[in-house]
Every structure is written in structure tokens, then in C-alpha cells.
Protein backbone atom coordinates (compact mmCIF):
# COMPACT_ATOMS: atom_id res chain seq x y z
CA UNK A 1 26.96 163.31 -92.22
CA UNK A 2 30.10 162.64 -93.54
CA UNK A 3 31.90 162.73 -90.35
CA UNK A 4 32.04 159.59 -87.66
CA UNK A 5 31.52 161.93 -84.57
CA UNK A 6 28.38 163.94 -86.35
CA UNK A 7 26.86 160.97 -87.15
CA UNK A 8 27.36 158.99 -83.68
CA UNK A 9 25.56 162.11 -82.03
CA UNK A 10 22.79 162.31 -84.31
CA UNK A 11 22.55 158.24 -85.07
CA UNK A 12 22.17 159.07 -88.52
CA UNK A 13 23.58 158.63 -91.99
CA UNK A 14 22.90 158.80 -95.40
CA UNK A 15 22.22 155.82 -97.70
CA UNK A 16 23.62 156.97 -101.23
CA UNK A 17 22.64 155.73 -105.07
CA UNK A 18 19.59 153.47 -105.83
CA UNK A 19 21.27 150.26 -103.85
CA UNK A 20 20.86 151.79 -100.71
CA UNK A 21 18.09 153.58 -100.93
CA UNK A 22 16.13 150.22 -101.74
CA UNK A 23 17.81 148.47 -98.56
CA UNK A 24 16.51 151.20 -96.53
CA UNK A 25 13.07 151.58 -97.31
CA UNK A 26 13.05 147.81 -97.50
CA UNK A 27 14.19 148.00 -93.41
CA UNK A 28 12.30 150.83 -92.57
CA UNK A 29 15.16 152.80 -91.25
CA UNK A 30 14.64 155.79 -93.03
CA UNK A 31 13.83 159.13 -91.72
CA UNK A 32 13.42 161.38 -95.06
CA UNK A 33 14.12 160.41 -99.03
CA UNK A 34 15.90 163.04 -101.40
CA UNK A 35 15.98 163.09 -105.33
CA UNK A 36 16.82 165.25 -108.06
CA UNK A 37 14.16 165.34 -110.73
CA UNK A 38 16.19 163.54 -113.04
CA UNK A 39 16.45 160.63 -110.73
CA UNK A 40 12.42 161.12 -109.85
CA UNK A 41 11.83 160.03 -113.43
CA UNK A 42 14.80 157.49 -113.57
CA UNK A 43 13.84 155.69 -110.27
CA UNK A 44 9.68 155.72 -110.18
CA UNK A 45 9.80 152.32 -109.41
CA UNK A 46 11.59 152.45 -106.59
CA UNK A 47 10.35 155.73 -104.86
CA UNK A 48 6.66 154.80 -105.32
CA UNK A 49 4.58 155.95 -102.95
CA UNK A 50 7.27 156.97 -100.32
CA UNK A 51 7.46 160.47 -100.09
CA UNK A 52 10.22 162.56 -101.84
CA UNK A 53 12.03 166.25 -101.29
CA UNK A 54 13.32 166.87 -104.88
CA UNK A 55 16.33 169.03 -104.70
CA UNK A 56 18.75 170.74 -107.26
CA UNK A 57 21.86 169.13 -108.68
CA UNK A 58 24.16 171.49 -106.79
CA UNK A 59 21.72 170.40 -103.48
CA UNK A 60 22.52 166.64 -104.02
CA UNK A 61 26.44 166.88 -104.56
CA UNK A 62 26.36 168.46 -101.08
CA UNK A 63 24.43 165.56 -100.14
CA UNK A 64 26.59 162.91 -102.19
CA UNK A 65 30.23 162.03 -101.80
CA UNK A 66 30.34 160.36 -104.92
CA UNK A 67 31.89 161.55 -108.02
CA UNK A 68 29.58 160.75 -109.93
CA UNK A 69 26.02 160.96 -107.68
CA UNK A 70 23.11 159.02 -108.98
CA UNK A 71 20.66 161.29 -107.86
CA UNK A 72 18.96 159.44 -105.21
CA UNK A 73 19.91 160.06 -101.19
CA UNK A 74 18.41 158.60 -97.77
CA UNK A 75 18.63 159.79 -94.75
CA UNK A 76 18.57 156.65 -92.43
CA UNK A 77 18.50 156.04 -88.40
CA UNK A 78 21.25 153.92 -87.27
CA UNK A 79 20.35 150.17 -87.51
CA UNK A 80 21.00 149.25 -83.90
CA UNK A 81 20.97 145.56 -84.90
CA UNK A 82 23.91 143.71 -83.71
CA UNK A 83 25.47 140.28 -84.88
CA UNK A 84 23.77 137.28 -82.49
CA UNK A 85 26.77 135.37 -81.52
CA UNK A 86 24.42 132.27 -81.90
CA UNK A 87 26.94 129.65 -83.92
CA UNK A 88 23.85 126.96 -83.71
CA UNK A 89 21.27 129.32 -85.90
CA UNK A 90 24.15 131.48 -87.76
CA UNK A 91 27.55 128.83 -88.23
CA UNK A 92 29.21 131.36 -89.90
CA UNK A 93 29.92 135.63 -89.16
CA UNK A 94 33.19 137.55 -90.09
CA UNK A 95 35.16 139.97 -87.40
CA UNK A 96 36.88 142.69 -88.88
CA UNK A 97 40.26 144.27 -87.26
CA UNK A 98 41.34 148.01 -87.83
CA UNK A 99 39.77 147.75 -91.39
CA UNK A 100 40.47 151.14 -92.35
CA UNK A 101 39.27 151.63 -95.77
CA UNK A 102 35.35 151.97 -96.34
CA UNK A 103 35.24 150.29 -99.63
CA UNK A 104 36.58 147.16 -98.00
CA UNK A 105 34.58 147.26 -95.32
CA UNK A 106 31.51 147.56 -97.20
CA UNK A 107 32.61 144.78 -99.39
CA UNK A 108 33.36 142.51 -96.80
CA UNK A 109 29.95 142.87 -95.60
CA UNK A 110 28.46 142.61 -99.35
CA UNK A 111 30.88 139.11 -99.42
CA UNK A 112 29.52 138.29 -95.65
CA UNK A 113 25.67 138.74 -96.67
CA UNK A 114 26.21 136.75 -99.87
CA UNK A 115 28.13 133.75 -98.55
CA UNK A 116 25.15 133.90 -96.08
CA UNK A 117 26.73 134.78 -92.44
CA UNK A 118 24.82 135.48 -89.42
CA UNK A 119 26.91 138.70 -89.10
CA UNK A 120 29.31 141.55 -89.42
CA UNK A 121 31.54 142.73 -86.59
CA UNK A 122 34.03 145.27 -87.16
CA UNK A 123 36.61 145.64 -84.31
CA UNK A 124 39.42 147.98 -83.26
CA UNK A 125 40.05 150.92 -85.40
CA UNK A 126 38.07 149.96 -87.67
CA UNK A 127 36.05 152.32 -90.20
CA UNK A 128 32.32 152.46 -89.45
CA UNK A 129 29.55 151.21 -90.83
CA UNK A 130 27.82 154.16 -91.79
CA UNK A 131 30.65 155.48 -93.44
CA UNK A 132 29.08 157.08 -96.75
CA UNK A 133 31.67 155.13 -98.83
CA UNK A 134 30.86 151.65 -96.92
CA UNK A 135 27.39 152.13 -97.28
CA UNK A 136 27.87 152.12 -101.17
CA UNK A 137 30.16 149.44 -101.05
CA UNK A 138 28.07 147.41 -99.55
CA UNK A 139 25.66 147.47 -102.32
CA UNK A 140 22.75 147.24 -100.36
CA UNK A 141 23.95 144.00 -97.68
CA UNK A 142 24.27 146.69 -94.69
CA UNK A 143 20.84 146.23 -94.39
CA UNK A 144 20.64 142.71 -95.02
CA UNK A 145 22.29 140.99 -91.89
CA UNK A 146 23.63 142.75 -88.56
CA UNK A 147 26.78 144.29 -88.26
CA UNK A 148 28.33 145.49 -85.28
CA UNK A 149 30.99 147.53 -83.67
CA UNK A 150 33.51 146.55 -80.59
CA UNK A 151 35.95 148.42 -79.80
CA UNK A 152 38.84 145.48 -78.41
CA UNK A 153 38.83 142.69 -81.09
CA UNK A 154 40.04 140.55 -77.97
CA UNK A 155 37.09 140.49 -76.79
CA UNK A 156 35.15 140.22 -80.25
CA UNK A 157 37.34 136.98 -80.39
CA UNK A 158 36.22 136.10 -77.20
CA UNK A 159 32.38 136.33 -77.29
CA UNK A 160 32.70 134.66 -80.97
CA UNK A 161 34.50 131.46 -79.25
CA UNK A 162 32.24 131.67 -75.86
CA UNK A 163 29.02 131.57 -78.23
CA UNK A 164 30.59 127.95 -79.93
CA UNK A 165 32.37 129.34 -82.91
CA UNK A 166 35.94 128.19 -83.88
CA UNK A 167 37.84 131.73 -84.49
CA UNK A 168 40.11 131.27 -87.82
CA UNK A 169 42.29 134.11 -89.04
CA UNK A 170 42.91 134.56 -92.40
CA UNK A 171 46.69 135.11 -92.78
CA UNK A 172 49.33 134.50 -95.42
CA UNK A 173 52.18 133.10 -92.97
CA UNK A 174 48.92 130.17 -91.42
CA UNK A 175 49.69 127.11 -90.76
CA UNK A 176 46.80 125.20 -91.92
CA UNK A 177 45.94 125.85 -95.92
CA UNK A 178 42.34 126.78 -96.67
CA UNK A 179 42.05 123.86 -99.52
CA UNK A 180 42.87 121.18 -96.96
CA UNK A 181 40.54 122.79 -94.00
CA UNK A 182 37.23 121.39 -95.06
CA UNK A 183 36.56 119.18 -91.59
CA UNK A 184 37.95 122.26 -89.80
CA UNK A 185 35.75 124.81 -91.88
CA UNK A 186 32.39 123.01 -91.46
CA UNK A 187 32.19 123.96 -88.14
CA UNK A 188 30.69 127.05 -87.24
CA UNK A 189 33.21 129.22 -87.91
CA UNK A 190 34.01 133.21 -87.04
CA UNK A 191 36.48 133.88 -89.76
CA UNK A 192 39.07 136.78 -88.76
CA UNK A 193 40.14 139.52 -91.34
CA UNK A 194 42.86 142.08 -90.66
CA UNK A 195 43.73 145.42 -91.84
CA UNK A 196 44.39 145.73 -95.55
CA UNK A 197 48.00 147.04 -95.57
CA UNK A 198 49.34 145.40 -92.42
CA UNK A 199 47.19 142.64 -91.81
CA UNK A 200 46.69 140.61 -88.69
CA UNK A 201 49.46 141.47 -85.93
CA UNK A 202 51.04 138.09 -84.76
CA UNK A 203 49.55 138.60 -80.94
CA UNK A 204 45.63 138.86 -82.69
CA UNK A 205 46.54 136.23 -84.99
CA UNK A 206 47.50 133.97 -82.56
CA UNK A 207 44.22 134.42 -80.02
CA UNK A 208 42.53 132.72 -83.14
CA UNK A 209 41.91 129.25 -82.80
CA UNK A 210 43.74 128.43 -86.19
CA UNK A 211 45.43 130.26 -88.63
CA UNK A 212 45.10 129.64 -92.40
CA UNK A 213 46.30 130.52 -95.08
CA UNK A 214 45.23 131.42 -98.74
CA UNK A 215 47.20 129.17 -101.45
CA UNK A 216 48.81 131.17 -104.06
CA UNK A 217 49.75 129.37 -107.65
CA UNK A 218 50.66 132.22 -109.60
CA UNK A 219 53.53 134.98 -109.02
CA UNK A 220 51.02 137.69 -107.32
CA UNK A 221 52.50 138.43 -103.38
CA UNK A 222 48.76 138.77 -102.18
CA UNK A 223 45.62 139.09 -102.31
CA UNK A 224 43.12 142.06 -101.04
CA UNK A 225 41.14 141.87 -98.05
CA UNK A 226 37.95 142.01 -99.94
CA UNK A 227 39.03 138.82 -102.28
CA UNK A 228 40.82 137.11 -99.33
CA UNK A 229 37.57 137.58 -97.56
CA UNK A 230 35.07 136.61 -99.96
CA UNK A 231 37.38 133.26 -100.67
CA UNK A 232 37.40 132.59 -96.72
CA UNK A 233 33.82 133.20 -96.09
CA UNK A 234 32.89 131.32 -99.82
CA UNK A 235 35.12 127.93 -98.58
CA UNK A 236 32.86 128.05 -94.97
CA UNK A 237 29.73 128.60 -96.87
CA UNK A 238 30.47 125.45 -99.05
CA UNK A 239 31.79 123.14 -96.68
CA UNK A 240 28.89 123.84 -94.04
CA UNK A 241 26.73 122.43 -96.97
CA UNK A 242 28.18 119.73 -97.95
């Protein structure tokens, strides 16, 4: 399962460590559990009643992409849940462009679930969901809230703004600064995050509605996608509160 194309055809993927084993028995999705006895002992509470193969150490590294496997493996269906583009009963969702890297994608959607969006999209070449890596990342939030896949971020821009959200991408060169946005932010809002090297082209930046920026105080150039994100989604969260 560690490749995109075996697990489109199968629609499944493996939900790796304690984290995501717990977020898939809690949404049902699972198909078969797998532990080493080591982790039997270590993680009672969690396996319970729910059936479980036990399987050798060498059995779960094969299982595990992790360097250092915590001895506890899922085998999940695919969610099949996407993101309702909804901005009356979910004001706030993220939509992810050519997000390469798992770990940031899975953090994004940790940051996303936490700050309390409606959803996940991740557009364009972006990595996928199910990515073992993501899955971990995400700490347990993939199977929190919906998170979906389009394959043209134009048009995952597009059905954000039709459904009554106002598109913002995140982007050091915007014209509007986050800590002066708060009457633009407390409107439903789809926030836009590009890829973490690059960032948002200027043509995808500019189908946004608004482009803001991130204030730095200190010497650093940047900040990551994941911190950038959680900052972005954080500053919606608050001012749709307020």
C-alpha cells in the first residue's frame, strides 16, 4: 500500500501507530487490525474487543514505513467523504495546491481539523491523502472532517466561491496583511495554501479573491506551509468567533 496507483485500485490504505488506528475504528473504516505482541500488551485499551492478527516484528516493518514502527497497523477502506462546500454550516475549509510533501499535507489537515474547518481539499499535484506518511501526520484528523481530491485547483477555487466562500491565498508578496484582515476573515472563508518550495504561482494566486500576507518581525525569509497554514486557518477560526 505504499504506492498511490495500488492503493486507488484497491481503495485501501493503511492507518499506521496508535493515532490512526483509534481514528479508524472510531469511523468504522477498517477492514482488518494488525499488532505485534508487544504492542497487544502496550495498546489493550485501544484494541479491546476488535479483533487482532498478531504478527512478527520483521511482519510489521513490511507493514510500517516508519523508522521507528509502533507496533500497531490498520488496514482501512478509503473514506469516500468529501468536503461539503456549504460556507453557511462550515465558514471555514482549506484548498491545498501541488502540496507535495505528506508530512505537510497531513499537518495541514491536523491544523484544518483543529482550527475547526468544514474541510480538506487537496488540488493539483498534490500528494494524497492516504499517503502512509500523511496519514501519520495527521495524527488522527484524517478521520475527523472530509478531505477531498480535485484534480484542477481552478475549479476547486471555483466551487469554493460558487458555494459563498471568499477564496484567500496565503502568500508572502499579498496585498492585504493577515493582522489587519479581521472584517475580511470573518466571512466564510476558503483559505488557499500552495506548494511548500514554490508556493502559489501568480496566475492561482490571483483567481483568489484576496491575497494576504503573513507579517514577519524577525529576520527569518519564511515560514513553512504547515505554520503558515495553521496561522491562516487559526486568524479565521478567531475572527468568525468574535
Amino acid at each position: 500500500m505504499s504506492r498511490r496507483s495500488v492503493r486507488t485500485e484497491r481503495r485501501l490504505f493503511l492507518a499506521d501507530g496508535p493515532k490512526a488506528v483509534e481514528g479508524a475504528l472510531g469511523a468504522d473504516v477498517w477492514q482488518e487490525l494488525f499488532a505485534t505482541p508487544d504492542a497487544v500488551d502496550t495498546f489493550a485499551d485501544l484494541i479491546g474487543d476488535f479483533p487482532v492478527t498478531v504478527v512478527t516484528e520483521q511482519a510489521m516493518a513490511g507493514l510500517s514505513d516508519s523508522v521507528s514502527p509502533a507496533g500497531i497497523v490498520a488496514l482501512c477502506r478509503f473514506l469516500d467523504d468529501e468536503p461539503e462546500l456549504d460556507a453557511r454550516r462550515s465558514p471555514l475549509m482549506a484548498i491545498c495546491a501541488d502540496v507535495r510533501d505528506p508530512g505537510n499535507a497531513g499537518t495541514v489537515i491536523r491544523c484544518a481539523d483543529a482550527a475547526g474547518a468544514g474541510g480538506v481539499v487537496l488540488a493539483g499535484d498534490s500528494v494524497d491523502p492516504y499517503n502512509p506518511k500523511a496519514v501519520r501526520a495527521s495524527v488522527g484528523s484524517l478521520f475527523h472532517l472530509p478531505v477531498g481530491q480535485q484534480r484542477n485547483p481552478y475549479a476547486a477555487i471555483s466551487a469554493a466561491r460558487s458555494a459563498g466562500y471568499v477564496v484567500l491565498a496565503a502568500d508572502g508578496g499579498g496585498d492585504v496583511d493577515l493582522f489587519d484582515a479581521d472584517d475580511l476573515l470573518a466571512k466564510p472563508t476558503a483559505w488557499l495554501f500552495g506548494n511548500e518550495a514554490w508556493g502559489l504561482p501568480s496566475e492561482l494566486a490571483a483567481a483568489a479573491d484576496h491575497v494576504v500576507s503573513i507579517p514577519i518581525f524577525g529576520q527569518a525569509e519564511s515560514l513553512n506551509l504547515s505554520t503558515a497554514a495553521a496561522l491562516c486557518l487559526y486568524a479565521s477560526a478567531r475572527a468568525q468567533r468574535d
